[in-house]
N, C-alpha and C. Protein backbone atom coordinates (compact mmCIF):
# COMPACT_ATOMS: atom_id res chain seq x y z
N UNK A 1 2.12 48.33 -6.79
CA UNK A 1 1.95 47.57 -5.57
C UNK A 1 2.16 46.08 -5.85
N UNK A 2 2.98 45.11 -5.04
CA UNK A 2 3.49 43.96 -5.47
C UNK A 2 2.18 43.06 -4.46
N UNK A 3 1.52 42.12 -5.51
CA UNK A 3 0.94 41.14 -5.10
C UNK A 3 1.68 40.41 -3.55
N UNK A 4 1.10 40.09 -2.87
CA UNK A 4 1.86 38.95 -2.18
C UNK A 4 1.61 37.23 -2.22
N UNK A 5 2.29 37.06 -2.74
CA UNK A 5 2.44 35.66 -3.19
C UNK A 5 2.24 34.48 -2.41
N UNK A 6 0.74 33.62 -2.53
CA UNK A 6 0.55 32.78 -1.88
C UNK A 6 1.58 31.54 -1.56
N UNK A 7 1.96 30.85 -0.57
CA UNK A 7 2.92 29.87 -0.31
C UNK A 7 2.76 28.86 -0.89
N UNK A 8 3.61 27.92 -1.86
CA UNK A 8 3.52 26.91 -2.74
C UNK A 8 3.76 25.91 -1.97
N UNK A 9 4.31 25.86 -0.81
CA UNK A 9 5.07 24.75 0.03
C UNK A 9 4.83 24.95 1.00
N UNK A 10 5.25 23.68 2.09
CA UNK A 10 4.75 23.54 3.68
C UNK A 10 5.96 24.28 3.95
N UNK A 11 6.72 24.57 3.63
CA UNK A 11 7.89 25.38 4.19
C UNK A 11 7.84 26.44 3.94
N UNK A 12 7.14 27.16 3.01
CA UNK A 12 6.75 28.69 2.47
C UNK A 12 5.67 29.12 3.42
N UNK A 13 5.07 28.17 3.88
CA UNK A 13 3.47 28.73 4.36
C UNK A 13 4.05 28.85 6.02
N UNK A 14 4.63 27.96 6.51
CA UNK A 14 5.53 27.87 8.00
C UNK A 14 6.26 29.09 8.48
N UNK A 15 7.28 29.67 7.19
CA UNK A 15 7.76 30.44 6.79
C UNK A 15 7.28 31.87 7.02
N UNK A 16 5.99 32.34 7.22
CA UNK A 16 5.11 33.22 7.45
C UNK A 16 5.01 33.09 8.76
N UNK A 17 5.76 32.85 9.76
CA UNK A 17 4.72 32.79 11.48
C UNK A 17 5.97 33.16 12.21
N UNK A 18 5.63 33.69 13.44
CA UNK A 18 6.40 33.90 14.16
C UNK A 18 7.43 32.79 14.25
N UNK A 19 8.35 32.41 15.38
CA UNK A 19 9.52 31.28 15.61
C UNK A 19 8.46 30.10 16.24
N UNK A 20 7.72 30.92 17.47
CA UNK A 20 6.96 29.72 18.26
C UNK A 20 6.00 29.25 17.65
N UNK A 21 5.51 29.92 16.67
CA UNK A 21 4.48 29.68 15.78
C UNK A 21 4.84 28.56 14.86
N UNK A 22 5.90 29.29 14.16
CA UNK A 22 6.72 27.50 13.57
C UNK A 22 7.11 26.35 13.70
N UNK A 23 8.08 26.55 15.35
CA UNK A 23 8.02 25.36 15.94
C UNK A 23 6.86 24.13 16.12
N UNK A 24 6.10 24.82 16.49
CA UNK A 24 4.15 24.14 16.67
C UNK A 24 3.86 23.86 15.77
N UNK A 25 4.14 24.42 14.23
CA UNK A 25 3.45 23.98 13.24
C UNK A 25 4.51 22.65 12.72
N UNK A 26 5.33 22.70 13.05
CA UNK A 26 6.35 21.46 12.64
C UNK A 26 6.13 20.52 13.30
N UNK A 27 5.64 20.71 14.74
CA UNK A 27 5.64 19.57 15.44
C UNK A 27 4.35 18.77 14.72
N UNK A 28 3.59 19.91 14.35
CA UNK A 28 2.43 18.68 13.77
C UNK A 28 2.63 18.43 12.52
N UNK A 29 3.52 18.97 11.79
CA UNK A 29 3.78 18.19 10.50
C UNK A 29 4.84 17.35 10.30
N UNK A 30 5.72 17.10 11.94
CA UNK A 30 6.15 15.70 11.86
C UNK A 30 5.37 14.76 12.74
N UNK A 31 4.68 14.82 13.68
CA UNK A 31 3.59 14.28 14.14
C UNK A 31 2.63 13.18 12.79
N UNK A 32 2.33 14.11 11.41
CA UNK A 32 1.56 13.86 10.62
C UNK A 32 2.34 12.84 9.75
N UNK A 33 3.36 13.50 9.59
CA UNK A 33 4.64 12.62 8.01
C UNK A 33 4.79 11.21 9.33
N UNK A 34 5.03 11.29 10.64
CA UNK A 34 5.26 9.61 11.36
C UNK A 34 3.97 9.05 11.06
N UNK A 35 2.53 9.65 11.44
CA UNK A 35 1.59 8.61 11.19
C UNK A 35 1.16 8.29 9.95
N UNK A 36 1.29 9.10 9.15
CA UNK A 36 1.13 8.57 7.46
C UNK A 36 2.16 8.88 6.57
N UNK A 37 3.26 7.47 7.17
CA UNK A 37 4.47 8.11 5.99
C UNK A 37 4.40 8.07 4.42
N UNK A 38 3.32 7.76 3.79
CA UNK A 38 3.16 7.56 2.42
C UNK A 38 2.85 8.81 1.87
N UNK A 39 1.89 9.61 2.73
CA UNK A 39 0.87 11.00 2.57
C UNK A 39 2.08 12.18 1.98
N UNK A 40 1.98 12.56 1.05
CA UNK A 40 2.27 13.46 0.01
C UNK A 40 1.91 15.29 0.83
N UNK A 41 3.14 15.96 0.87
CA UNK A 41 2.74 17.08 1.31
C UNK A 41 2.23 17.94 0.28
N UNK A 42 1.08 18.97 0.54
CA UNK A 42 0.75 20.11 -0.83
C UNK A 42 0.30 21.15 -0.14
N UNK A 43 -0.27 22.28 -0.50
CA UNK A 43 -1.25 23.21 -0.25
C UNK A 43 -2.09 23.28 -0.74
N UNK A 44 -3.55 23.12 0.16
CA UNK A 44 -4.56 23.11 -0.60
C UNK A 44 -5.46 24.00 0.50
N UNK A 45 -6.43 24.31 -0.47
CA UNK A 45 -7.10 25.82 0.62
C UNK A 45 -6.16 26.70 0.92
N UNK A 46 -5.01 26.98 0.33
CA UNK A 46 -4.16 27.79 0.86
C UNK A 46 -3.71 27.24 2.41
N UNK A 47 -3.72 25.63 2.67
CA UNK A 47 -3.34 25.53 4.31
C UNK A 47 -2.47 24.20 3.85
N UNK A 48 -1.68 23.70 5.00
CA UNK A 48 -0.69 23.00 4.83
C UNK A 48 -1.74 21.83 4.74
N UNK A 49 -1.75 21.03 3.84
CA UNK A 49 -2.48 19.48 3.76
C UNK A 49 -1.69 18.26 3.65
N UNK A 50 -1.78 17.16 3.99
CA UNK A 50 -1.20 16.29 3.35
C UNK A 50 -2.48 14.77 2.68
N UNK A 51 -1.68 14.38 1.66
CA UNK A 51 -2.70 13.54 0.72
C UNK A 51 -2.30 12.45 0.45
N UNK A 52 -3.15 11.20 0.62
CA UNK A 52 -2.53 9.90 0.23
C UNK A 52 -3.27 9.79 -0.99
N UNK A 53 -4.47 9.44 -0.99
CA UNK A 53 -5.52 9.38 -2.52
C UNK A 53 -6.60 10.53 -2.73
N UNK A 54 -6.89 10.77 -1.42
CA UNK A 54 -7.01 12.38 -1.12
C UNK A 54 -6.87 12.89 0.23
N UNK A 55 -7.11 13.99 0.56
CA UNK A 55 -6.57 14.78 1.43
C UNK A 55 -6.86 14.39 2.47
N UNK A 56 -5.78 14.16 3.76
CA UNK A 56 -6.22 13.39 5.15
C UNK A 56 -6.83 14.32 5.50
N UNK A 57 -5.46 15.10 6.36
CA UNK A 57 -5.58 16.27 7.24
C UNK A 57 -5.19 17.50 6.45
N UNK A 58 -5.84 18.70 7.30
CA UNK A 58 -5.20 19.97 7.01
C UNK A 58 -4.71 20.65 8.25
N UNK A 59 -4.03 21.79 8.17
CA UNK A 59 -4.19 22.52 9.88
C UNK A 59 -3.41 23.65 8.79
N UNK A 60 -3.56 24.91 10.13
CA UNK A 60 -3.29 26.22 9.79
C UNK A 60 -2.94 26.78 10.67
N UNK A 61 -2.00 27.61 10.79
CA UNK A 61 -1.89 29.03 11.89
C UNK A 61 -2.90 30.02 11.81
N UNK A 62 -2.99 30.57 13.32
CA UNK A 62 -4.01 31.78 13.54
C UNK A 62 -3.25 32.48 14.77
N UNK A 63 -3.64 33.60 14.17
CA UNK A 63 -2.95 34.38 15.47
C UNK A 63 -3.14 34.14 17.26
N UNK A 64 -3.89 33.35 17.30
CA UNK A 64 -3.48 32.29 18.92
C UNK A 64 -4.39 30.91 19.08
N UNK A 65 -4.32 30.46 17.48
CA UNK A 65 -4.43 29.12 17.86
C UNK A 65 -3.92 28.59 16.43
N UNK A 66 -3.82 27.28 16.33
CA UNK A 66 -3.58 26.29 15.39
C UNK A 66 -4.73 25.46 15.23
N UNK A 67 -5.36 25.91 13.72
CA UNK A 67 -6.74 24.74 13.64
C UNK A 67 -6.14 23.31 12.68
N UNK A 68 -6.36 22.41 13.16
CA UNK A 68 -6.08 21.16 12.76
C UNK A 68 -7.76 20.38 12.42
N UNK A 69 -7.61 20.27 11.02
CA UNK A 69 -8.43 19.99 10.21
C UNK A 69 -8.87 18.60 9.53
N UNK A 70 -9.39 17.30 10.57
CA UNK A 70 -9.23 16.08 9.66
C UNK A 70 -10.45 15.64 9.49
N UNK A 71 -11.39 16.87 8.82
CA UNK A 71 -12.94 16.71 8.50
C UNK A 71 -13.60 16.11 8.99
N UNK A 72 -14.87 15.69 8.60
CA UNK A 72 -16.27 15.23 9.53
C UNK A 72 -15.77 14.37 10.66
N UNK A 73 -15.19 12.86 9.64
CA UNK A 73 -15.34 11.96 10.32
C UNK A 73 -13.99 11.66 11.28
N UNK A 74 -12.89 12.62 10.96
CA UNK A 74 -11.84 12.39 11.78
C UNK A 74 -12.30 12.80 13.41
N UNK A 75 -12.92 13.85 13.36
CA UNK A 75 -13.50 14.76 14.44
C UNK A 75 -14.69 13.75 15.00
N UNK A 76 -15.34 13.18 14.31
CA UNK A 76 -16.51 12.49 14.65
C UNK A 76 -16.21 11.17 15.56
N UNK A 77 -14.63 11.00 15.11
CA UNK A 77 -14.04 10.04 15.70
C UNK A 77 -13.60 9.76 17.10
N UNK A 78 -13.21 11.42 17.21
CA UNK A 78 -12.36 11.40 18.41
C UNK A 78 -12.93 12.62 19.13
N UNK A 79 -14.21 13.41 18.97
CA UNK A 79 -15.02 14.28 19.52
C UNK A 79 -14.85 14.23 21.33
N UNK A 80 -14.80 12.78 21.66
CA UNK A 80 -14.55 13.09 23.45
C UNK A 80 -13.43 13.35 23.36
N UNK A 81 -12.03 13.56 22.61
CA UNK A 81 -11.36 14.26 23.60
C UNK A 81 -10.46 15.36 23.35
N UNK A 82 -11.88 15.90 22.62
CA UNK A 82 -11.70 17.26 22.53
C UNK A 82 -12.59 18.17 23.32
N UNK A 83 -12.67 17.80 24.26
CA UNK A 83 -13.74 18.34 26.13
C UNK A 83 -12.54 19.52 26.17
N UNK A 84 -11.66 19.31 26.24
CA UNK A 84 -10.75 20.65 26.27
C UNK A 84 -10.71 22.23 25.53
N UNK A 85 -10.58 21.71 24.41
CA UNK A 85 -10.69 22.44 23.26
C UNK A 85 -11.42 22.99 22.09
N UNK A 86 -11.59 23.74 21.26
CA UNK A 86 -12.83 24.45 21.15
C UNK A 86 -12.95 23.89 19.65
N UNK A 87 -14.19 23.04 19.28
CA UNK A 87 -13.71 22.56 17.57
C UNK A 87 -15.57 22.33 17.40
N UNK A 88 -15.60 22.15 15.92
CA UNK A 88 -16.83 21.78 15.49
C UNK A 88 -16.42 20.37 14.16
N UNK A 89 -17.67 20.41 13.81
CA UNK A 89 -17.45 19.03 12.75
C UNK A 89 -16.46 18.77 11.78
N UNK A 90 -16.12 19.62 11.77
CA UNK A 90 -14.49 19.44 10.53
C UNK A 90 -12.96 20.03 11.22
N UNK A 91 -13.29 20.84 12.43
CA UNK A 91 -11.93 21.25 12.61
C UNK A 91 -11.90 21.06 14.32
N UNK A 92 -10.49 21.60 14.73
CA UNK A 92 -10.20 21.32 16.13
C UNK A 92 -9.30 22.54 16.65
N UNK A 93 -9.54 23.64 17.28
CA UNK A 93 -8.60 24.44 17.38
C UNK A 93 -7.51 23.88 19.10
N UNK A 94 -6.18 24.46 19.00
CA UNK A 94 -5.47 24.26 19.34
C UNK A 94 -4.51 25.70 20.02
N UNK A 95 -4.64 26.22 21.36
CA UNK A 95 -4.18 26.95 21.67
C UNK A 95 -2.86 27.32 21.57
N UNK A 96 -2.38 28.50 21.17
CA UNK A 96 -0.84 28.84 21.10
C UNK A 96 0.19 28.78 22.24
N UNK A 97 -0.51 28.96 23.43
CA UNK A 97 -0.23 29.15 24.60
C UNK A 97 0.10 27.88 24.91
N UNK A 98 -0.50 26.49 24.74
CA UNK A 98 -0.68 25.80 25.81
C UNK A 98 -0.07 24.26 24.66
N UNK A 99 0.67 23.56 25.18
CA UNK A 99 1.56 22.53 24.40
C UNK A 99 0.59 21.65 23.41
N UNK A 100 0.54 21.03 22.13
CA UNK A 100 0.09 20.55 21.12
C UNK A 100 -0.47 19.13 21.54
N UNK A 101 -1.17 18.74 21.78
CA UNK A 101 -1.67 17.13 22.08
C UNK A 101 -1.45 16.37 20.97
N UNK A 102 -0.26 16.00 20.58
CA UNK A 102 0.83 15.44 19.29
C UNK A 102 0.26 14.11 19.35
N UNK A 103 0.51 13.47 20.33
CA UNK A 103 -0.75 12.00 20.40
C UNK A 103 -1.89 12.33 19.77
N UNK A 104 -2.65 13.17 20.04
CA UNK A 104 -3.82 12.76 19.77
C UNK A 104 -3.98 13.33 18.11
N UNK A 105 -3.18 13.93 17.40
CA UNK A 105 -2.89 14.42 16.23
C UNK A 105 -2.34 13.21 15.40
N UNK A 106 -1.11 12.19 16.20
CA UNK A 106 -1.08 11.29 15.44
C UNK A 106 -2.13 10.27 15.42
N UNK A 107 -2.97 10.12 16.17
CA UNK A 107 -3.88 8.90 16.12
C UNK A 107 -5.23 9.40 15.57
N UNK A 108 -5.32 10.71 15.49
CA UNK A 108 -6.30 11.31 14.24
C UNK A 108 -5.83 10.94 12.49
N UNK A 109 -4.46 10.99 12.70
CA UNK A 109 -4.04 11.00 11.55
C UNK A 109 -3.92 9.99 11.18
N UNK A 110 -4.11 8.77 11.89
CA UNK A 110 -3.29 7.03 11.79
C UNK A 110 -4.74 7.08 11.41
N UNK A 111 -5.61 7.31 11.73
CA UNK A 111 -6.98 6.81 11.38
C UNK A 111 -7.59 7.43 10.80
N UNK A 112 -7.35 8.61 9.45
CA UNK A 112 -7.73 8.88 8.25
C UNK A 112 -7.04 8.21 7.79
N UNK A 113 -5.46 7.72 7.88
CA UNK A 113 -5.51 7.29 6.85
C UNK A 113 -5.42 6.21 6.41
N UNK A 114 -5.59 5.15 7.14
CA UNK A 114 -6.41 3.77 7.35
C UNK A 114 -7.88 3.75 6.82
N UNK A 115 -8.60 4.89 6.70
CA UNK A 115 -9.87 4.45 6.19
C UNK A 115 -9.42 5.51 4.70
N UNK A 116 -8.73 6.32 4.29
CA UNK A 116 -8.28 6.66 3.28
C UNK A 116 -8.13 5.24 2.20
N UNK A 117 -7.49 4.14 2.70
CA UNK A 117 -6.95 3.21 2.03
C UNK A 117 -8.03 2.13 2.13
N UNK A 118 -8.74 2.22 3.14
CA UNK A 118 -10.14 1.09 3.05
C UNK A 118 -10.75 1.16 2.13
N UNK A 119 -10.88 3.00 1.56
CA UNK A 119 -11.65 3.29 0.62
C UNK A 119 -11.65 2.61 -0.66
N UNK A 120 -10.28 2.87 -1.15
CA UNK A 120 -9.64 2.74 -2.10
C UNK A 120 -9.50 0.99 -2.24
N UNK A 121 -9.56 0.41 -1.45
CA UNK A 121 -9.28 -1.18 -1.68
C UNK A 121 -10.95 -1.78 -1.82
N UNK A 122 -12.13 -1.07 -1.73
CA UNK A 122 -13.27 -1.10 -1.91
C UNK A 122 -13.71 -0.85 -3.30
């Protein structure tokens, strides 16, 4: 019986989803590469991440949603306006059905990683 081989790349892990499923997941991983063009793509947790000194955001496919992952304080940040959508302190899910709020993904992301780099200059 052949192992199945975890995805090494954001294009291996994408690679696994339906077409509409991919499309969506691209949109937020160019959504992510415009607001932090420095941020380094990897897999970590087995989910698509990207990392400047460490890890901003994450997000993942699910069979009818997309969880987008920019831990405590990304979420802590922008908690009102997610009145829509169903998330707790580290993540934000994102319906399959219903179009990606790409704004509000980049300005989650503009603002990890602005305090990513506050850190670091501290």
């Amino acid at each position: 019986m052949m192992e199945k081989t975890e995805p090494k790349t954001i294009d291996e892990y994408i690679a696994l989803f339906p077409i509409k499923t991919q499309e969506m997941l691209q949109q937020i991983r160019k959504s992510i590469q415009n607001a932090a063009p420095d941020a380094v793509e990897t897999i970590s947790y087995k989910m698509p991440a990207f990392k400047q000194n460490k890890v901003l955001v994450y997000f993942a496919a699910y069979e009818k949603h997309i969880g987008f992952y920019p831990t405590g304080d990304g979420i802590e940040a922008f908690k009102a306006e997610f009145s829509e959508f169903k998330w707790s302190k580290g993540a934000v899910q994102f319906p399959l059905n219903e179009p990606l709020p790409l704004d509000l993904i980049t300005r989650i992301t503009k603002f990890k990683a602005e305090k990513d780099l506050e850190k670091v200059k501290k």
